[in-house]
Protein backbone atom coordinates (compact mmCIF):
# COMPACT_ATOMS: atom_id res chain seq x y z
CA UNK A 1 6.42 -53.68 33.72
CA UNK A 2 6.85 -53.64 30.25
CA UNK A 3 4.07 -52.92 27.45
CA UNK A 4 3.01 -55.56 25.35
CA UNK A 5 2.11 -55.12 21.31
CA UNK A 6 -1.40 -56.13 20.89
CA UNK A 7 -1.52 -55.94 16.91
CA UNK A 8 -3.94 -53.45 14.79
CA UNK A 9 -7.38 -54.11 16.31
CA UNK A 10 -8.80 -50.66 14.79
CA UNK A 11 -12.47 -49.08 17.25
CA UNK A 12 -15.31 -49.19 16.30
CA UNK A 13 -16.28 -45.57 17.70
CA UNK A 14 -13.70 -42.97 18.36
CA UNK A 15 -15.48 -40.94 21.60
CA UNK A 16 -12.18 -38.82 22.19
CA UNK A 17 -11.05 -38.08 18.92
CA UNK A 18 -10.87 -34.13 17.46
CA UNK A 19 -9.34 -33.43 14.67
CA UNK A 20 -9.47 -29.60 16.31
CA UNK A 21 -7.17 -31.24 19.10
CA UNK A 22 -4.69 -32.80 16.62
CA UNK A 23 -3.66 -29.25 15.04
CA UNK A 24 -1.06 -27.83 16.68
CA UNK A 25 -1.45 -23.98 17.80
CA UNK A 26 1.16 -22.54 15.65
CA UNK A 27 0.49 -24.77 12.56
CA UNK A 28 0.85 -22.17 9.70
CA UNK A 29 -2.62 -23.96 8.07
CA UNK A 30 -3.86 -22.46 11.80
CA UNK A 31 -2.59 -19.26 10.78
CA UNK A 32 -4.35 -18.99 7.48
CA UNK A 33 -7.28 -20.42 8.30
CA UNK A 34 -7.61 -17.28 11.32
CA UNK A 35 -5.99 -14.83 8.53
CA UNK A 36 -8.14 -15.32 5.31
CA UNK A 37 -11.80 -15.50 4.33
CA UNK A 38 -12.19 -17.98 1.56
CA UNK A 39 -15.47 -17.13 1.31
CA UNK A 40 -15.63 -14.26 -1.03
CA UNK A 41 -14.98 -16.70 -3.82
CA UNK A 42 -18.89 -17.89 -3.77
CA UNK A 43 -19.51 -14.25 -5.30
CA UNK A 44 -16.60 -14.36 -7.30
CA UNK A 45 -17.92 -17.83 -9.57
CA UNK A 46 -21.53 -18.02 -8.58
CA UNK A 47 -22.10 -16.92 -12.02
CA UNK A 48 -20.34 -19.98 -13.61
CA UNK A 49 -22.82 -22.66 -11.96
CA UNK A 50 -26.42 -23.49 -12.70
CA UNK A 51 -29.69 -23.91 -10.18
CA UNK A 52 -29.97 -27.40 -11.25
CA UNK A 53 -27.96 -31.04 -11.67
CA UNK A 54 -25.60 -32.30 -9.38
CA UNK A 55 -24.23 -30.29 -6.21
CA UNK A 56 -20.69 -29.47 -6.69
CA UNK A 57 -17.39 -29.31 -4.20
CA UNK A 58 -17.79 -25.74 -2.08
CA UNK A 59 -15.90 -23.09 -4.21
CA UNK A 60 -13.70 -22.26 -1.19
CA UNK A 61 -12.86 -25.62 -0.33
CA UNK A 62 -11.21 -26.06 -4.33
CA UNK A 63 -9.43 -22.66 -3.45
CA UNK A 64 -7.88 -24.10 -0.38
CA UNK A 65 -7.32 -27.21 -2.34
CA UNK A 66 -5.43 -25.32 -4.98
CA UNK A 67 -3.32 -23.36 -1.80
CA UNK A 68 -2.21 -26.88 -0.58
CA UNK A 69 -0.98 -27.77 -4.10
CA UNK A 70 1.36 -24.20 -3.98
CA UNK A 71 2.26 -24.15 -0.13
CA UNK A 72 3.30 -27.71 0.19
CA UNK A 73 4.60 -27.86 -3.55
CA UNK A 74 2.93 -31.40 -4.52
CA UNK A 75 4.21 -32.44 -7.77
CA UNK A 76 0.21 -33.04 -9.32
CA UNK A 77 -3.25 -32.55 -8.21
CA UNK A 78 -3.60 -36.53 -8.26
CA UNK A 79 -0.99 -36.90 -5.86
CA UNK A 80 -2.95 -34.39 -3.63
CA UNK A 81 -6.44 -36.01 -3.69
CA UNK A 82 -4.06 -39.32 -2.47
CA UNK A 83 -2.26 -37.40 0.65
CA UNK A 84 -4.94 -35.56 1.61
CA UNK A 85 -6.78 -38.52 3.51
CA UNK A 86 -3.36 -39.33 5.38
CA UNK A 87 -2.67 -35.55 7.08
CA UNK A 88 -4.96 -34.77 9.66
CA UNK A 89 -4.19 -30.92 9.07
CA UNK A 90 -4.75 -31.37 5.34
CA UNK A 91 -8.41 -32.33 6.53
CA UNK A 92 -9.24 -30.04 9.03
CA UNK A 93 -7.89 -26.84 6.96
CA UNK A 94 -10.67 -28.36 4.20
CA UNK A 95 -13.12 -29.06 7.19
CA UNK A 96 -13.30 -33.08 6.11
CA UNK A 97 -13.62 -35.25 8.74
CA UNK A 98 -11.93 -38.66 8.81
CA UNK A 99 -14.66 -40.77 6.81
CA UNK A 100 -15.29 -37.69 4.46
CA UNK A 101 -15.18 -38.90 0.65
CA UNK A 102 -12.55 -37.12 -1.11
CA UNK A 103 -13.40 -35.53 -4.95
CA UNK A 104 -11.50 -36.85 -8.04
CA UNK A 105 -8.84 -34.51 -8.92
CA UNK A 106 -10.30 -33.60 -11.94
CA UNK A 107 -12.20 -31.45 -10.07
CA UNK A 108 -9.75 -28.94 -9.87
CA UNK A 109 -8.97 -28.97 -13.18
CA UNK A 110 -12.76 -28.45 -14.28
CA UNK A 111 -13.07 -25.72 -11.53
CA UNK A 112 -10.24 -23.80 -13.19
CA UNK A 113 -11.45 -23.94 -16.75
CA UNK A 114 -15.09 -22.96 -15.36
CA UNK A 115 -13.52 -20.02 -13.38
CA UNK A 116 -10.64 -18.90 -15.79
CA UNK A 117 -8.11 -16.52 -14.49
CA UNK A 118 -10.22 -13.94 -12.98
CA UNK A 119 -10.57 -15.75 -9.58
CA UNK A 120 -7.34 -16.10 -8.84
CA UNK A 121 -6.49 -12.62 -10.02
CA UNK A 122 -9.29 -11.69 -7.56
CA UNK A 123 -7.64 -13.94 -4.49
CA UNK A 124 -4.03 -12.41 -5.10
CA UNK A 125 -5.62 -8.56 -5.07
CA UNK A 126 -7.48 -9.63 -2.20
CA UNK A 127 -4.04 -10.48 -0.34
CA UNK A 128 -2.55 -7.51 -1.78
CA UNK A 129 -4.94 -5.29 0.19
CA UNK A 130 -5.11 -7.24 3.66
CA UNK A 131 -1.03 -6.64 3.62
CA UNK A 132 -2.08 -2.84 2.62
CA UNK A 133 -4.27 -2.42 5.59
CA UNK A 134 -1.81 -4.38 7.79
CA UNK A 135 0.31 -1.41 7.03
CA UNK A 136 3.20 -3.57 4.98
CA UNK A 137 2.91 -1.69 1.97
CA UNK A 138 4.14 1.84 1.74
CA UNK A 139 3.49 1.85 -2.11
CA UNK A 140 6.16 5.32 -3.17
CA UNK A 141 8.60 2.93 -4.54
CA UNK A 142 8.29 -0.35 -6.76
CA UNK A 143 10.71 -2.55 -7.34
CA UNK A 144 10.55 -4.22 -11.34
CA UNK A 145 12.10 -7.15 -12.39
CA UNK A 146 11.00 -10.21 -14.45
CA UNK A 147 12.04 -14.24 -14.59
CA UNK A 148 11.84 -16.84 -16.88
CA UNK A 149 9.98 -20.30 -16.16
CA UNK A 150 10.61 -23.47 -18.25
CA UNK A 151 7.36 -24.32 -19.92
CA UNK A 152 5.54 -28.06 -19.39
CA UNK A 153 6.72 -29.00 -22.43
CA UNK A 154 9.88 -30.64 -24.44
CA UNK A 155 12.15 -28.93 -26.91
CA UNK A 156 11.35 -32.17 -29.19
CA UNK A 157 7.54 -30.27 -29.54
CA UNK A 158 8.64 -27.90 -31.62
CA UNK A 159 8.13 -27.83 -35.13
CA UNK A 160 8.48 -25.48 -38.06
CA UNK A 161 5.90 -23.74 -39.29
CA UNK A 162 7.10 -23.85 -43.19
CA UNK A 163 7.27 -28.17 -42.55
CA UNK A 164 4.70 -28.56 -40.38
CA UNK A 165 2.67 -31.06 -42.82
CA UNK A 166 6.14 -33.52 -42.17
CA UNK A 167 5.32 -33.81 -38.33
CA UNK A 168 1.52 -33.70 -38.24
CA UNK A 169 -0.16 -35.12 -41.41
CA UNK A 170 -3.93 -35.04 -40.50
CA UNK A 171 -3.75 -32.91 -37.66
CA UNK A 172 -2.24 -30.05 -39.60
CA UNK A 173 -5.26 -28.01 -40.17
CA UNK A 174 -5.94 -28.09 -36.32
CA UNK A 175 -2.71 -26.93 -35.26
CA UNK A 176 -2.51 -24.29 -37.90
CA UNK A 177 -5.35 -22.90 -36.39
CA UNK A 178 -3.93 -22.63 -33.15
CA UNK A 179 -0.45 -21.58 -34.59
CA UNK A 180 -2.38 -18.53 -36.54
CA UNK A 181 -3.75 -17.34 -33.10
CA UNK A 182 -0.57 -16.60 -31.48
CA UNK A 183 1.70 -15.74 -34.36
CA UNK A 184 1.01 -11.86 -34.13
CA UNK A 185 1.75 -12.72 -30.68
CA UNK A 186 5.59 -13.52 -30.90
CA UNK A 187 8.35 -10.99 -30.75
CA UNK A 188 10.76 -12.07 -32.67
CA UNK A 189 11.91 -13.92 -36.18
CA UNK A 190 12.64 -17.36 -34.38
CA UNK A 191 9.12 -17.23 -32.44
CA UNK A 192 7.16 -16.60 -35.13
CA UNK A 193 8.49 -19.65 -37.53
CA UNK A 194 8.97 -21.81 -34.39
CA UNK A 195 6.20 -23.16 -32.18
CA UNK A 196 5.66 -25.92 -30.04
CA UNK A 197 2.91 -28.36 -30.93
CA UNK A 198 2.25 -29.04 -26.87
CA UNK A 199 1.97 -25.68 -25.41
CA UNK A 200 1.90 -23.11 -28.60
CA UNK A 201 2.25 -20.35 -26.15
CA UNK A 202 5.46 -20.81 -24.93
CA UNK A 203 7.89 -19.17 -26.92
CA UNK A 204 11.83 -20.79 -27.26
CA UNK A 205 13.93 -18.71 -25.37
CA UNK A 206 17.89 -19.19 -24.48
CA UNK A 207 19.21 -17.55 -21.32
CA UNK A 208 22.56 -16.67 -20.59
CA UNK A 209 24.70 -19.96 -22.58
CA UNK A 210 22.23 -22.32 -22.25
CA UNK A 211 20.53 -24.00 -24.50
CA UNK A 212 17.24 -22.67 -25.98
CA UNK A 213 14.25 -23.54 -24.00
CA UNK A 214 9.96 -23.22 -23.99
CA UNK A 215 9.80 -21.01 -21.70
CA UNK A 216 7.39 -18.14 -20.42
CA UNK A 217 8.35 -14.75 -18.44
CA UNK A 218 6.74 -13.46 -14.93
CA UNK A 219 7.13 -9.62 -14.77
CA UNK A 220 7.09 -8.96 -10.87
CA UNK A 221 6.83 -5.26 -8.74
CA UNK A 222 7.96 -5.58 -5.42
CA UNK A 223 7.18 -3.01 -2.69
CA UNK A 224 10.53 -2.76 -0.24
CA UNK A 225 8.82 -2.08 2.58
CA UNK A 226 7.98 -5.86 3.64
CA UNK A 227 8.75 -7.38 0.11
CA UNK A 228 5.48 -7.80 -0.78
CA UNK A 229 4.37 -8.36 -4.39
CA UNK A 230 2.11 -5.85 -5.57
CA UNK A 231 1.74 -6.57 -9.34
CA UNK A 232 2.50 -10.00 -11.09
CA UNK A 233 2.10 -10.46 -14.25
CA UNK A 234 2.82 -13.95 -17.14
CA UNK A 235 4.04 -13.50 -21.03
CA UNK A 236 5.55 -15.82 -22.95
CA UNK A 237 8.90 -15.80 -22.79
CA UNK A 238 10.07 -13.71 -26.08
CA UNK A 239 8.56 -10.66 -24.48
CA UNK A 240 10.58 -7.83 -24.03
CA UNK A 241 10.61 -6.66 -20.57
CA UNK A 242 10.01 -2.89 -21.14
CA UNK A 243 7.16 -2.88 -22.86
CA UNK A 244 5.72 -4.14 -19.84
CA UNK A 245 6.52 -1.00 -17.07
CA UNK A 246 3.69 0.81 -17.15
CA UNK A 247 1.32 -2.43 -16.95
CA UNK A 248 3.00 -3.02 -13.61
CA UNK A 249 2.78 0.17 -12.51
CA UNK A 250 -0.68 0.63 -13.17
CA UNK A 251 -1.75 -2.94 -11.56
CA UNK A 252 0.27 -1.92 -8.41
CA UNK A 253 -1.86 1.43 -8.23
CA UNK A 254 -4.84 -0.36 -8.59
CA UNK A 255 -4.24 -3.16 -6.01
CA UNK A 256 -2.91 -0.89 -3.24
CA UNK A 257 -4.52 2.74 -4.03
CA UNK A 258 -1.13 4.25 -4.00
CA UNK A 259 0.81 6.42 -6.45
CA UNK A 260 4.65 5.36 -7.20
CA UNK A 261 6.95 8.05 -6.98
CA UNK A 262 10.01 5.93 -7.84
CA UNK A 263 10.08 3.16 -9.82
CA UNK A 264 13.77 0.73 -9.43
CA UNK A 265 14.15 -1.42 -12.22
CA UNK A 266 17.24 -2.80 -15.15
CA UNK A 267 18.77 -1.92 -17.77
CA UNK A 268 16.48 -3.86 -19.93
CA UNK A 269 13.74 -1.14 -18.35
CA UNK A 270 15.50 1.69 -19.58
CA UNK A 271 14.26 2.38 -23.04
CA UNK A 272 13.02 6.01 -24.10
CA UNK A 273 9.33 5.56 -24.32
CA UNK A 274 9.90 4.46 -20.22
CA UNK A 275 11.76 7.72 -19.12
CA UNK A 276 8.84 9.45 -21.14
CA UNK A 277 6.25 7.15 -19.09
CA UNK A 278 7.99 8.63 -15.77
CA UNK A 279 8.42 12.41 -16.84
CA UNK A 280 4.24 12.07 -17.23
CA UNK A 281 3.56 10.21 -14.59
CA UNK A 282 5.60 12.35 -12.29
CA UNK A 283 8.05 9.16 -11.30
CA UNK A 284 11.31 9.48 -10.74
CA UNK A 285 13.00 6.45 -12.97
CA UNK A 286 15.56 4.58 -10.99
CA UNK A 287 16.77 2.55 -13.78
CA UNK A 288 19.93 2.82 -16.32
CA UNK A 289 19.52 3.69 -20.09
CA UNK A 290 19.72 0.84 -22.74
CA UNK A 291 21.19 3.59 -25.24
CA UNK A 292 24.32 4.32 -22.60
CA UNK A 293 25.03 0.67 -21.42
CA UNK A 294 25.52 -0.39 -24.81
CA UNK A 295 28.52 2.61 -25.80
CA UNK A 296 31.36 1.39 -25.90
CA UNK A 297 30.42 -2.38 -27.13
CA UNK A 298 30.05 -3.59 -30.57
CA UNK A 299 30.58 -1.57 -33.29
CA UNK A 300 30.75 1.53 -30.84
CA UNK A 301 33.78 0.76 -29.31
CA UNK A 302 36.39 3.50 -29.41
CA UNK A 303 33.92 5.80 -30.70
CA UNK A 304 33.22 8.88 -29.50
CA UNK A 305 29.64 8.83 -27.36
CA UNK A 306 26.95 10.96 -28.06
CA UNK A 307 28.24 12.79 -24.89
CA UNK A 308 31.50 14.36 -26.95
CA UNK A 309 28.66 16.35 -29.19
CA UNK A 310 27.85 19.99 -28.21
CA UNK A 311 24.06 20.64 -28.88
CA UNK A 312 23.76 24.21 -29.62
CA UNK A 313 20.07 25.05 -28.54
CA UNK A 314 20.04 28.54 -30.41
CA UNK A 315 21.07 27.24 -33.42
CA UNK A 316 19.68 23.69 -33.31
CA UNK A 317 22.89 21.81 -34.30
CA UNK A 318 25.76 20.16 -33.08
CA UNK A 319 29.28 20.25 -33.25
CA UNK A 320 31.59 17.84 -33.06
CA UNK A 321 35.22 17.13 -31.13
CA UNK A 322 37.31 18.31 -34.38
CA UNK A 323 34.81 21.69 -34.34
CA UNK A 324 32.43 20.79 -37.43
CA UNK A 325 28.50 21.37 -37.39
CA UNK A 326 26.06 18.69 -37.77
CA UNK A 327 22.84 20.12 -39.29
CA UNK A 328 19.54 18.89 -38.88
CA UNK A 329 18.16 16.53 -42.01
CA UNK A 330 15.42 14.17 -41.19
CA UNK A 331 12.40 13.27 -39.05
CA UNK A 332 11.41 9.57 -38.32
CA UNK A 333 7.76 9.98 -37.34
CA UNK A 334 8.20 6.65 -35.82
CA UNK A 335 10.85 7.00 -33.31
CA UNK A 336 10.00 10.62 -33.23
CA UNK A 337 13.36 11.44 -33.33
CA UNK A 338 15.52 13.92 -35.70
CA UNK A 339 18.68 13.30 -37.73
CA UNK A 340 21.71 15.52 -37.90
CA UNK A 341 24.99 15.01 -39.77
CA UNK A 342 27.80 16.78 -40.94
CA UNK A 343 28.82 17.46 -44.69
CA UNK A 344 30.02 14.04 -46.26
CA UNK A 345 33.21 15.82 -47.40
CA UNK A 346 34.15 17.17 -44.33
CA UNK A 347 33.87 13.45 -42.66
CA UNK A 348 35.80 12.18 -45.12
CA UNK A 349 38.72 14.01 -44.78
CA UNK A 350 38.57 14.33 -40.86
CA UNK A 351 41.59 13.24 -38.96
CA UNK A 352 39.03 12.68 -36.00
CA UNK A 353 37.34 10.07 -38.28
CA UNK A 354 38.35 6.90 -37.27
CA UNK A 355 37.32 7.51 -33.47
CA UNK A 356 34.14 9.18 -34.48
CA UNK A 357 32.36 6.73 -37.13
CA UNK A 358 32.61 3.68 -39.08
CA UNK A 359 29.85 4.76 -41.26
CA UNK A 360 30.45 5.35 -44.75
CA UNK A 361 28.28 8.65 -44.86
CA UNK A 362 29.79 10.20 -41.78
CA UNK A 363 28.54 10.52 -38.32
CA UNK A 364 24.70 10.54 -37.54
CA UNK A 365 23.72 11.11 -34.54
CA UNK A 366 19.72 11.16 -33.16
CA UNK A 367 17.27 13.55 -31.13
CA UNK A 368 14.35 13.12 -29.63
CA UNK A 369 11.69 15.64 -29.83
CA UNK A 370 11.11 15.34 -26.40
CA UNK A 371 14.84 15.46 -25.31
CA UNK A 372 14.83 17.81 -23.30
CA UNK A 373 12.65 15.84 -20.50
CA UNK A 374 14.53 12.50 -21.93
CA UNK A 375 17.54 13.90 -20.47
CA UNK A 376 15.75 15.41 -17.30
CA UNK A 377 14.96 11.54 -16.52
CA UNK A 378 18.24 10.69 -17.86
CA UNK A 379 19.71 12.66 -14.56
CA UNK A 380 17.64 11.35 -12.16
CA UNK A 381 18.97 8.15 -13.67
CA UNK A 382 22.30 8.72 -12.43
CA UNK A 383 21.91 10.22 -8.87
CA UNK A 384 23.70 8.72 -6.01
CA UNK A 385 19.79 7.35 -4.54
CA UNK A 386 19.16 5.67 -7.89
CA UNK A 387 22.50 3.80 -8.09
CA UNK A 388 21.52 2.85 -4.33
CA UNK A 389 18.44 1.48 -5.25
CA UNK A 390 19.24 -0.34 -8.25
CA UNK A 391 22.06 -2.18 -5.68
CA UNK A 392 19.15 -3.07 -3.40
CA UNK A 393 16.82 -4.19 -6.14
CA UNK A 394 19.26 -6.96 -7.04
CA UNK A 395 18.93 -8.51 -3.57
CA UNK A 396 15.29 -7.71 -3.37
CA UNK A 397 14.04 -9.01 -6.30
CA UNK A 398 16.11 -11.95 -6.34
CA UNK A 399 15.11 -12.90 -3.14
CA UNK A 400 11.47 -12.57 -4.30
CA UNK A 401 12.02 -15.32 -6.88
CA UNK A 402 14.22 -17.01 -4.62
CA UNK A 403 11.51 -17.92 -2.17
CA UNK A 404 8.57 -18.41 -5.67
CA UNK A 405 11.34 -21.47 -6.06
CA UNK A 406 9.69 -23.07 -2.41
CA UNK A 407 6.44 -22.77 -4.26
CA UNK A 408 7.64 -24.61 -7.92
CA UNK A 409 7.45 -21.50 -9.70
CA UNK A 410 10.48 -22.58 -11.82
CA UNK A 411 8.64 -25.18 -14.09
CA UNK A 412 5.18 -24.23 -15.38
CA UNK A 413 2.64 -26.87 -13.90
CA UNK A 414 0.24 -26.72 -16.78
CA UNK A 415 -0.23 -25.54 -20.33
CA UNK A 416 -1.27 -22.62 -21.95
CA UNK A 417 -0.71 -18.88 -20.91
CA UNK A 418 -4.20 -18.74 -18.89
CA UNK A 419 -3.57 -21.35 -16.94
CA UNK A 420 0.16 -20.02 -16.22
CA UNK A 421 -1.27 -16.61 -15.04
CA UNK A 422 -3.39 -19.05 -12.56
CA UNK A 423 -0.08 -20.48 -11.43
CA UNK A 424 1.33 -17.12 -10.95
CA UNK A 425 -1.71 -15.95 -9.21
CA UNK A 426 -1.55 -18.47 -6.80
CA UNK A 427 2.41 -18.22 -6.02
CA UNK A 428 2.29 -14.69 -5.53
CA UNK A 429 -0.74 -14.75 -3.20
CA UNK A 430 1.51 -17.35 -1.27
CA UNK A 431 4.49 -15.65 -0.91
CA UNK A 432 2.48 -12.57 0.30
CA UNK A 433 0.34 -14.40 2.95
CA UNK A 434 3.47 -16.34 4.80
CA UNK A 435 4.66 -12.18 4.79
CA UNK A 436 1.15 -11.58 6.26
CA UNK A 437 1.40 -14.52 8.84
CA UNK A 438 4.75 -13.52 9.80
CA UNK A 439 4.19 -9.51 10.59
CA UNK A 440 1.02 -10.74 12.89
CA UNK A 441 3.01 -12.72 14.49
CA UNK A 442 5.24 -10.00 15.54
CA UNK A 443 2.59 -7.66 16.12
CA UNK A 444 0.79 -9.99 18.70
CA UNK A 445 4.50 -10.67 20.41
CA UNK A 446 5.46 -7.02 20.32
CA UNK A 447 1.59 -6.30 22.32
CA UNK A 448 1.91 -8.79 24.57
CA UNK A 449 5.41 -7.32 25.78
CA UNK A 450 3.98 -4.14 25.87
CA UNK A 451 1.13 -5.50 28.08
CA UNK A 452 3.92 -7.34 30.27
CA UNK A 453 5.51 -3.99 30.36
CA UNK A 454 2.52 -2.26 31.30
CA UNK A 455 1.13 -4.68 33.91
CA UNK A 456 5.09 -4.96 35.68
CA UNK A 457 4.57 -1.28 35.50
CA UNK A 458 1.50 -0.90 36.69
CA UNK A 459 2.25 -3.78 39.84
CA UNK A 460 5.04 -1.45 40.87
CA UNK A 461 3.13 1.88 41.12
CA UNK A 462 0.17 -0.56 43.06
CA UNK A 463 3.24 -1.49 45.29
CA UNK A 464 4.70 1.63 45.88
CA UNK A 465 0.73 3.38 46.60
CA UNK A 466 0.33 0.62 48.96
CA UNK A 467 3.52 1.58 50.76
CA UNK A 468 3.06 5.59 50.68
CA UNK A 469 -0.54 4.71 52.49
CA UNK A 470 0.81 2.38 54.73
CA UNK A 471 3.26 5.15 55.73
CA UNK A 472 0.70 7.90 55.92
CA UNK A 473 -1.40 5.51 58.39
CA UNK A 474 2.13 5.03 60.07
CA UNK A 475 2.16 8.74 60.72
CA UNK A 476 -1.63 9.29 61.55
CA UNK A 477 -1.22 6.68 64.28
CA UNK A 478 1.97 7.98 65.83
CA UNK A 479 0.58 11.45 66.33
CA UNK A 480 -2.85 10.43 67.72
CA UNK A 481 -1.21 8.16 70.75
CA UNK A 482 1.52 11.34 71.18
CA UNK A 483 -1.52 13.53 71.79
């Protein structure tokens, strides 16, 4: 007989109704909830709220909060506080029940000016280390590579620094406040007269032929063992990338208690004060040299490299394809490098000249005073396993920031640099979780074969005992009723 509609007449009481029951056993909200202990956050911030005044939302319940925005990538925290009454796993991850009040959204934002960035750095060292003692991290190697995001804010923000009275008028002495705080900040000539009244620490960057952009830059080390991310790190997007090696190294030594014996990165990586950074640290750098990518380009092309030049050690010079010395002249204490040329004259009148320099003065050509271990590095640089790993790191760490773009890594969600580290933070500890979920996953499937194994195993030898005895009594009987 067929069913008949009877319209929306909602209970009263709901006597069979769990929201326990509703969340199915593999949910991945399951799987974090079994995985990770929110809780260490009440020591984390218990320092930012008072004894008295109004009780505020459980610290780990605006963490979770915060995890929902990431994982499921909602486009603003007010668009969160409005779904999370309609998903019954939304509500049981948070521990709400279905008549539960839920906060304003500005709750979130209060919680992460109260807290700052040092919570969320705490939460994504925290997964750093479960994935270390879930043996996913074998910590020798680290992969380095950085990405630009596109800043919460429009091009038409940006003003110049020299006109700013034109755009602002009685907010000018306000925003040249802010604009004096960051200027020692920006890297280059455009950055520093350039700024963006909206988010001031953005910087205007242009990648590849684009158009110029606010943008800020994520500097990322990647362990290869399981991919996860060891060391994360936000600048603003005029940063250069190699000044930034050794921070990552050092925050992926700290947040897994391992040394790196090889670190895999790009050119842009490749400077001198980095192979110098290596040779100390005992790291074998798996990354080409700026100075060698660029010969050849420019206004070295058809020039003879530094390659063609004979250093004679003895003697400290150098001599050159057409057999003339270049003698050592100056020191620049701040590149810590010498000078040597050849006579003027003798340039002049070379036939070599023209594929050796276009420099009025003759050839120059530069040596550091550590040169010696700079070209140590400089060989490791260019073994067969470092031209290996530098083809893997391209995969690898765009992959990385492949799967950031599930989490809306790509556009910054908020303003200011602080709060960007927060969004990186958060991302990161994402990415490595879901790599967490996933290996105990396999572990629990690869022990319950083994136990399948084992018991079939086990039910055989059982089987085959039970025969042998049976036998034996088989035996035992026949020869007692011969007798």
């Amino acid at each position: 007989m067929m069913g008949q509609h009877s319209g929306n007449q909602p209970q009263l009481f709901y006597y069979d109704f769990n929201l326990e029951d509703r969340v199915p056993k593999n949910h991945i909200l399951r799987k974090i909830k079994e995985t990770i202990d929110f809780d260490f956050v009440y020591q984390e911030v218990k320092g930012y709220y008072g004894d008295n005044g109004n009780v505020s939302v459980p610290p780990p319940m605006i963490l979770k909060m915060l995890l929902l925005l990431i994982l499921y990538n909602v486009r603003s925290e007010r668009e969160l506080m409005n779904t999370i009454p309609l998903r019954l796993d939304w509500l049981w991850f948070l521990g709400y029940d279905l008549d539960s009040k839920i906060p304003n959204h500005s709750v979130l934002s209060k919680a992460r000016t109260r807290w700052g960035v040092k919570a969320f750095k705490m939460f994504f060292e925290r997964m750093v280390w479960q994935c270390v003692e879930a043996g996913l991290v074998d910590g020798n190697k680290l992969f380095i590579d950085t990405s630009l995001i596109d800043a919460n804010a429009s091009n038409n923000s940006v003003v110049d620094r020299h006109h700013v009275k034109r755009y602002v008028h009685e907010s000018y002495h306000t925003l040249e406040e802010r604009l004096e705080d960051i200027s020692s900040d920006k890297t280059t000539p455009a950055n520093s007269r350039y700024v963006s009244t909206t988010d001031p620490d953005a910087s205007v960057v242009r990648q590849g032929r684009g158009k110029s952009k606010l943008r800020y830059k994520t500097h990322r080390g990647v362990d290869p063992a399981h991919e996860v991310i060891t060391a994360t790190q936000v600048t603003d997007g005029a940063q250069d990338d190699g000044k930034h090696f050794e921070a990552i190294i050092d925050s992926h030594e700290n947040n897994t208690n391992k040394t790196v014996a090889t670190a895999v990165a790009d050119t842009k990586y490749g400077t001198i004060e980095n192979f110098l950074i290596s040779h100390d640290r005992g790291i074998k750098p798996h990354m080409p040299s700026i100075e060698e990518s660029q010969q050849g380009s420019g206004r070295k092309k058809d020039i003879f490299p530094k390659e063609a030049f004979i250093y004679n050690a003895d003697r400290d010079t150098y001599t050159c394809p057409a057999g003339h010395t270049l003698r050592r002249r100056n020191y620049s204490n701040r590149r810590q490098h010498y000078e040597y040329k050849a006579s003027a004259k003798r340039c002049a009148h070379c036939p070599l000249r023209e594929q050796c320099t276009q420099a009025k003065q003759g050839r120059t050509l530069k040596r550091h005073i550590r040169q010696h271990e700079l070209d140590r590095m400089l060989s490791i640089s260019h073994s067969h396993q470092a031209r290996l790993d530098r083809r893997t790191r391209q995969h690898l760490s765009e992959r990385s920031f492949a799967q950031a773009t599930l989490y809306g890594y790509k556009r910054a969600r908020w303003r200011r640099l602080w709060r960007m580290e927060i969004q990186d933070f958060l991302i990161a500890a994402v990415q490595n979780i879901q790599i967490l979920i996933k290996h105990t996953e396999t572990r629990i499937a690869k022990a319950t074969e083994v136990a399948a194994e084992y018991a079939k195993t086990a039910c055989t030898h059982a089987h085959l005992s039970l025969l042998a005895l049976f036998g034996l009594h088989c035996i035992f009987r026949n020869k007692k009723i011969g007798e």
